[in-house]
N, C-alpha and C. Protein backbone atom coordinates (compact mmCIF):
# COMPACT_ATOMS: atom_id res chain seq x y z
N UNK A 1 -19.97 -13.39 -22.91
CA UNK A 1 -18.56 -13.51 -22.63
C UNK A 1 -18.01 -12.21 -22.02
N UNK A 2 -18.54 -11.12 -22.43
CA UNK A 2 -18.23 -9.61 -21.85
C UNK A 2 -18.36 -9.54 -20.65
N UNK A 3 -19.67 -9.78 -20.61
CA UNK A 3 -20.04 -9.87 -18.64
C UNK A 3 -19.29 -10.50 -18.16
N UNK A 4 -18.74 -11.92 -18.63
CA UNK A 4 -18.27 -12.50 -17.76
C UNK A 4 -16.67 -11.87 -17.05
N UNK A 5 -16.12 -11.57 -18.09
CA UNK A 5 -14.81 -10.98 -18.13
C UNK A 5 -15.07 -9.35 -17.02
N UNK A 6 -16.22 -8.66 -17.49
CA UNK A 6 -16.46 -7.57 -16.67
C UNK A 6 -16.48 -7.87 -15.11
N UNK A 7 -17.57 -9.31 -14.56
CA UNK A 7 -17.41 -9.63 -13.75
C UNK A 7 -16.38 -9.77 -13.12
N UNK A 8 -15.35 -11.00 -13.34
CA UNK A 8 -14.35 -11.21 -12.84
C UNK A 8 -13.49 -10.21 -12.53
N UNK A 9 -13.68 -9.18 -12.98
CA UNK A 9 -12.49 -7.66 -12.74
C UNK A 9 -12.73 -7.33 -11.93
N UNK A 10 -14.72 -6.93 -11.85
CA UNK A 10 -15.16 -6.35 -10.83
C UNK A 10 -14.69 -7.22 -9.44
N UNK A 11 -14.93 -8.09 -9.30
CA UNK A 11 -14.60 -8.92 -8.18
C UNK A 11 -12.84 -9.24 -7.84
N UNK A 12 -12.20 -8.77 -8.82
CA UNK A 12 -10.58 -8.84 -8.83
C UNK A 12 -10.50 -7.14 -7.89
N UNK A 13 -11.20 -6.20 -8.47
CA UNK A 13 -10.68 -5.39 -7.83
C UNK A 13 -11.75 -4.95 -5.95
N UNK A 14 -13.12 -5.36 -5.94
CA UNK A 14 -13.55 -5.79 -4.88
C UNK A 14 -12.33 -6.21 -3.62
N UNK A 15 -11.92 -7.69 -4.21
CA UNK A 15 -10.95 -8.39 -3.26
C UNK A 15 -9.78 -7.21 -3.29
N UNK A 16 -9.00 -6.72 -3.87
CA UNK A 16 -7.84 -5.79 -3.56
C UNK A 16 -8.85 -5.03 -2.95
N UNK A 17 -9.69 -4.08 -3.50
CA UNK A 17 -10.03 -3.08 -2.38
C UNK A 17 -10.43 -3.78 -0.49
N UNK A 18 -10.93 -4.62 -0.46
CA UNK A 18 -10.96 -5.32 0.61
C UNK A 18 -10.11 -5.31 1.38
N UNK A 19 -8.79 -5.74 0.96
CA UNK A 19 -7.62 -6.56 1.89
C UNK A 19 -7.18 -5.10 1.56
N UNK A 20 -7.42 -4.05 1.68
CA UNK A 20 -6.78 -2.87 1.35
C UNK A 20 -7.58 -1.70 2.36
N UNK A 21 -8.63 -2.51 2.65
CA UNK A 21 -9.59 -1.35 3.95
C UNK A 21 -9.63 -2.36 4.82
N UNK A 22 -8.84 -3.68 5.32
CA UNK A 22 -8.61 -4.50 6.18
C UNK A 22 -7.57 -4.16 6.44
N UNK A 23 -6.00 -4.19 5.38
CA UNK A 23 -4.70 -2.97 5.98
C UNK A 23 -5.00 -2.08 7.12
N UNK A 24 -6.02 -1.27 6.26
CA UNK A 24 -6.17 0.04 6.67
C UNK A 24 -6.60 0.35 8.31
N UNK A 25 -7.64 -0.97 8.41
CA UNK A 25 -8.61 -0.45 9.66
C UNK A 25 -7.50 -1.49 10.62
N UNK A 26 -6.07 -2.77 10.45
CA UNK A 26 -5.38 -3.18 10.99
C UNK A 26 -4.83 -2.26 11.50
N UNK A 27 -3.91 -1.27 10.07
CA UNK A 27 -2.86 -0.55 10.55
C UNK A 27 -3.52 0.73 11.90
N UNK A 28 -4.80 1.42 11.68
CA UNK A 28 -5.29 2.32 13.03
C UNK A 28 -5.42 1.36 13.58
N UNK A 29 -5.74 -0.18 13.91
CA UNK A 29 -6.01 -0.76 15.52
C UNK A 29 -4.32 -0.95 15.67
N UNK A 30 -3.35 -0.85 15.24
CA UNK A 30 -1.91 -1.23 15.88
C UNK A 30 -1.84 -2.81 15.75
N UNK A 31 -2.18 -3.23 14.71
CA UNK A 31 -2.02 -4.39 14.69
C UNK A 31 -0.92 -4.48 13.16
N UNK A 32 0.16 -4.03 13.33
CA UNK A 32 0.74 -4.26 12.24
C UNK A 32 1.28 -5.04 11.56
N UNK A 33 1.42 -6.38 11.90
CA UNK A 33 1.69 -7.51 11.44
C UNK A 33 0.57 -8.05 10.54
N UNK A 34 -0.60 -8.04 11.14
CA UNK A 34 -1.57 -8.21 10.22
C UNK A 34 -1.84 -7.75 9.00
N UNK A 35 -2.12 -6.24 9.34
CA UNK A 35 -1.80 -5.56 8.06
C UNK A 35 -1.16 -5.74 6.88
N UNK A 36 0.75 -6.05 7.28
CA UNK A 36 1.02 -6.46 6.32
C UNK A 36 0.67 -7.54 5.57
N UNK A 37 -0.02 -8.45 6.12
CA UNK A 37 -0.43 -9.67 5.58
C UNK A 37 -1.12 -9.09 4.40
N UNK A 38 -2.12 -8.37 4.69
CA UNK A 38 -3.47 -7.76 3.87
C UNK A 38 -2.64 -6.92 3.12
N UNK A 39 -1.93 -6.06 2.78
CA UNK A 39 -0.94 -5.55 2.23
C UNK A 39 -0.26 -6.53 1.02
N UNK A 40 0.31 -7.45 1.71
CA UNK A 40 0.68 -8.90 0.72
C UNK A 40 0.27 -9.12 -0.03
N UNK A 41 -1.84 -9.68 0.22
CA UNK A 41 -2.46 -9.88 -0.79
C UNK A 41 -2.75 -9.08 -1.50
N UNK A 42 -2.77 -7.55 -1.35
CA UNK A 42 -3.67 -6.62 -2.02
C UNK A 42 -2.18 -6.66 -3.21
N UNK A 43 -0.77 -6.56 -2.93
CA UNK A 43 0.15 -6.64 -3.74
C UNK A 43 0.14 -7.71 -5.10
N UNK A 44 -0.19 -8.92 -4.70
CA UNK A 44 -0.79 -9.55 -5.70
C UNK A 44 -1.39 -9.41 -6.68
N UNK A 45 -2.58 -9.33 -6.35
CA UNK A 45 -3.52 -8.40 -7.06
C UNK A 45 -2.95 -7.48 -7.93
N UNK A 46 -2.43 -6.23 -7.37
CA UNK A 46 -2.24 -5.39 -8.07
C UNK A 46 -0.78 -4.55 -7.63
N UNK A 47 0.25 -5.38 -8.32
CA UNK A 47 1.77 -4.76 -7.78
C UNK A 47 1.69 -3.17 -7.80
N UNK A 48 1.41 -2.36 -8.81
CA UNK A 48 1.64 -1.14 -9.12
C UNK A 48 0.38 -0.23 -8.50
N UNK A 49 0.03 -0.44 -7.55
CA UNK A 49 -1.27 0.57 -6.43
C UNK A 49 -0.32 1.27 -5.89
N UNK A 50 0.06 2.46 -6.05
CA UNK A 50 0.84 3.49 -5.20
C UNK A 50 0.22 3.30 -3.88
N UNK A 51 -1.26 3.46 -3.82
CA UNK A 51 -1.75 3.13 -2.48
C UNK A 51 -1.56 2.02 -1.40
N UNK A 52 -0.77 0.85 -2.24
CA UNK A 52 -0.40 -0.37 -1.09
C UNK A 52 0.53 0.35 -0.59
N UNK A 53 1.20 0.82 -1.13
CA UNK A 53 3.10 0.87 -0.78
C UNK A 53 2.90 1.64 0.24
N UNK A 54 2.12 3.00 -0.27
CA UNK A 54 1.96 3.96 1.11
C UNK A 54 1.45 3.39 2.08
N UNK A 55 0.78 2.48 2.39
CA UNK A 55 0.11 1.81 3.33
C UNK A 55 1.49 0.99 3.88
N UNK A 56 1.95 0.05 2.99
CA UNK A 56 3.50 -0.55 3.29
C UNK A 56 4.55 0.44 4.37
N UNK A 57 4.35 1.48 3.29
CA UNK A 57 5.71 2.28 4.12
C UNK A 57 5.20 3.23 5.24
N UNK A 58 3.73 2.98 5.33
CA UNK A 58 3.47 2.92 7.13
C UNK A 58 3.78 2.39 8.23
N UNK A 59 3.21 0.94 7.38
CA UNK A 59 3.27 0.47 8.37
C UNK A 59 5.24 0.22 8.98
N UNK A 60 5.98 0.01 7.93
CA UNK A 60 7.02 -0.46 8.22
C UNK A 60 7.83 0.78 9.09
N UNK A 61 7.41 2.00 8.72
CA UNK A 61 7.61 2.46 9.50
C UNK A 61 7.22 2.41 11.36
N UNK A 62 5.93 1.71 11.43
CA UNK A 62 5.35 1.82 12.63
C UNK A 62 5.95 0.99 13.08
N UNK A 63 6.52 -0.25 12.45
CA UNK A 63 7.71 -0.91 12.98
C UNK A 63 9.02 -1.12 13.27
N UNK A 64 9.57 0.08 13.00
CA UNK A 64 10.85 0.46 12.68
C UNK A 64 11.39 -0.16 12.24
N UNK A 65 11.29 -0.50 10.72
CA UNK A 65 11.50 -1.38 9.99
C UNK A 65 12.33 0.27 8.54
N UNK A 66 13.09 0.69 8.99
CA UNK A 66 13.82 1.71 8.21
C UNK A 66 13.78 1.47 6.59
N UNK A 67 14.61 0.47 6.67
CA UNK A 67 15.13 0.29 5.51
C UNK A 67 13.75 -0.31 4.25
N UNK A 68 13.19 -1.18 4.95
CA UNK A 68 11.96 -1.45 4.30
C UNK A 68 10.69 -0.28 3.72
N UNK A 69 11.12 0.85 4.94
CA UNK A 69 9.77 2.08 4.53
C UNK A 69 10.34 2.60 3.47
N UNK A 70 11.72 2.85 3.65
CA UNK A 70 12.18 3.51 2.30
C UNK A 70 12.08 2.94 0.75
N UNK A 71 11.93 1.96 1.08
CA UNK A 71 11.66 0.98 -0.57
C UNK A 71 10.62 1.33 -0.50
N UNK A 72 8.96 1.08 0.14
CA UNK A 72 8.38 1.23 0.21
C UNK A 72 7.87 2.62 -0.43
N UNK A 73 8.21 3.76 0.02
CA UNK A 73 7.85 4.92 -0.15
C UNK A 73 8.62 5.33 -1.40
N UNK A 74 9.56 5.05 -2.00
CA UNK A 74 9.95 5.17 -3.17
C UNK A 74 9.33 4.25 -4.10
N UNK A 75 8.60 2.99 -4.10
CA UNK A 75 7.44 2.46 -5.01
C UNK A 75 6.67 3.35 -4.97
N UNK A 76 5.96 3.68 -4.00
CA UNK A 76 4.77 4.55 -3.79
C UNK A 76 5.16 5.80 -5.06
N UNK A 77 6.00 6.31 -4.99
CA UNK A 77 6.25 7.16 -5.93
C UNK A 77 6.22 6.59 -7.36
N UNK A 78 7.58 5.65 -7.41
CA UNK A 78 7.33 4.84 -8.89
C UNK A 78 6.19 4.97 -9.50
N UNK A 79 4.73 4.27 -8.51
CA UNK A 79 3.22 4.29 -9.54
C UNK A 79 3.16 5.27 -9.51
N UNK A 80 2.82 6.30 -8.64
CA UNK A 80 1.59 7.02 -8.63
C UNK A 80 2.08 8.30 -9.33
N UNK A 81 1.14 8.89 -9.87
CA UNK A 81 0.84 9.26 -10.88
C UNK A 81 -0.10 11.21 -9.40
N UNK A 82 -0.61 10.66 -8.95
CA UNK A 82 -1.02 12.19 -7.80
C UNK A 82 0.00 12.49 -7.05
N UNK A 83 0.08 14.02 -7.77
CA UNK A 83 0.75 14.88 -7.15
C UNK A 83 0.79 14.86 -5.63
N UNK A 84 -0.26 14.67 -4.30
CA UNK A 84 -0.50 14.73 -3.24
C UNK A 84 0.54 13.99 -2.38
N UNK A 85 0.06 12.50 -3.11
CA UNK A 85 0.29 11.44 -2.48
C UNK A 85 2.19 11.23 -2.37
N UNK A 86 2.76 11.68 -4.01
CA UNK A 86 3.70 11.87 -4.18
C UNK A 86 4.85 12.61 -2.99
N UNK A 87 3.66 13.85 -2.88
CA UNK A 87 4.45 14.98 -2.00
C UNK A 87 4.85 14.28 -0.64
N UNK A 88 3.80 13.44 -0.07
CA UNK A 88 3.63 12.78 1.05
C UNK A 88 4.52 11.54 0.64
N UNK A 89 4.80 10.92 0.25
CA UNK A 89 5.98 10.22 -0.31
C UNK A 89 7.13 10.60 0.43
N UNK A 90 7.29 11.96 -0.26
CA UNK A 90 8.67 12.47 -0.44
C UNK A 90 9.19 13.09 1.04
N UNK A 91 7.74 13.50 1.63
CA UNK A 91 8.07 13.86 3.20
C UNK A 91 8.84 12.45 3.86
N UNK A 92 7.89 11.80 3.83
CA UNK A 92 8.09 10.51 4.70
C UNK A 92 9.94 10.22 4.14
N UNK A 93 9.82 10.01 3.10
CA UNK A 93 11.24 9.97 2.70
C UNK A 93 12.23 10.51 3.11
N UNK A 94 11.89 11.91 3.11
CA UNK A 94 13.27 12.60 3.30
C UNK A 94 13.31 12.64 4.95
N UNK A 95 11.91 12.34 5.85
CA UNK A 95 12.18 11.83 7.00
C UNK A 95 13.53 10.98 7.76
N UNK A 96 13.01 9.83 6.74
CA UNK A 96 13.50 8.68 7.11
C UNK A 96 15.17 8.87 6.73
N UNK A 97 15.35 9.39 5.65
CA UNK A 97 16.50 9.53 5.66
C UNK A 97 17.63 10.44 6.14
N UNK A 98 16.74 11.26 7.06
CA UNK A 98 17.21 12.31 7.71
C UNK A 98 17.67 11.27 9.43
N UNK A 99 17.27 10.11 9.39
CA UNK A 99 17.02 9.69 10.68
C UNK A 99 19.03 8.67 10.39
């Protein structure tokens, strides 16, 4: 019964990591619509990944989609828990709201 349960995680988080290096390799080809799709599902999966959002409030930025990066990049903060990613957060943020 352990395995089985171990399994299924493993393969729960497989699929998020997936649709999460499919984002990824969307958002460098400029295909940003797609992305968000893969973004969508990886959200499913797992609402609280600081790492979707930042990916989110890329892309929405690459779309000039303002108001959306900023939600975006303030989740990103909400989870995460690294200092780095945070900092980079807070750039993009105070970007956007400088605009």
């Amino acid at each position: 019964m352990k395995k089985r349960y171990l399994l299924l995680f493993i393969c729960s988080l497989f699929a998020q990591e997936n649709n999460l290096i499919k984002a990824s390799s969307a958002l460098r080809a400029g295909m940003f619509q797609e992305a968000l799709i893969h973004i969508s599902n990886s959200m499913m999966k797992n609402p609280k990944n600081p790492e979707v959002y930042k990916i989110k409030g890329l892309l929405h930025e690459a779309l000039d989609e303002k108001e959306n990066a900023i939600i975006s990049w303030k989740d990103c903060i909400k989870y995460s828990k690294d200092e780095r990613l945070n900092k980079e957060a807070k750039i993009h943020l105070k970007n956007l709201l400088i605009d």
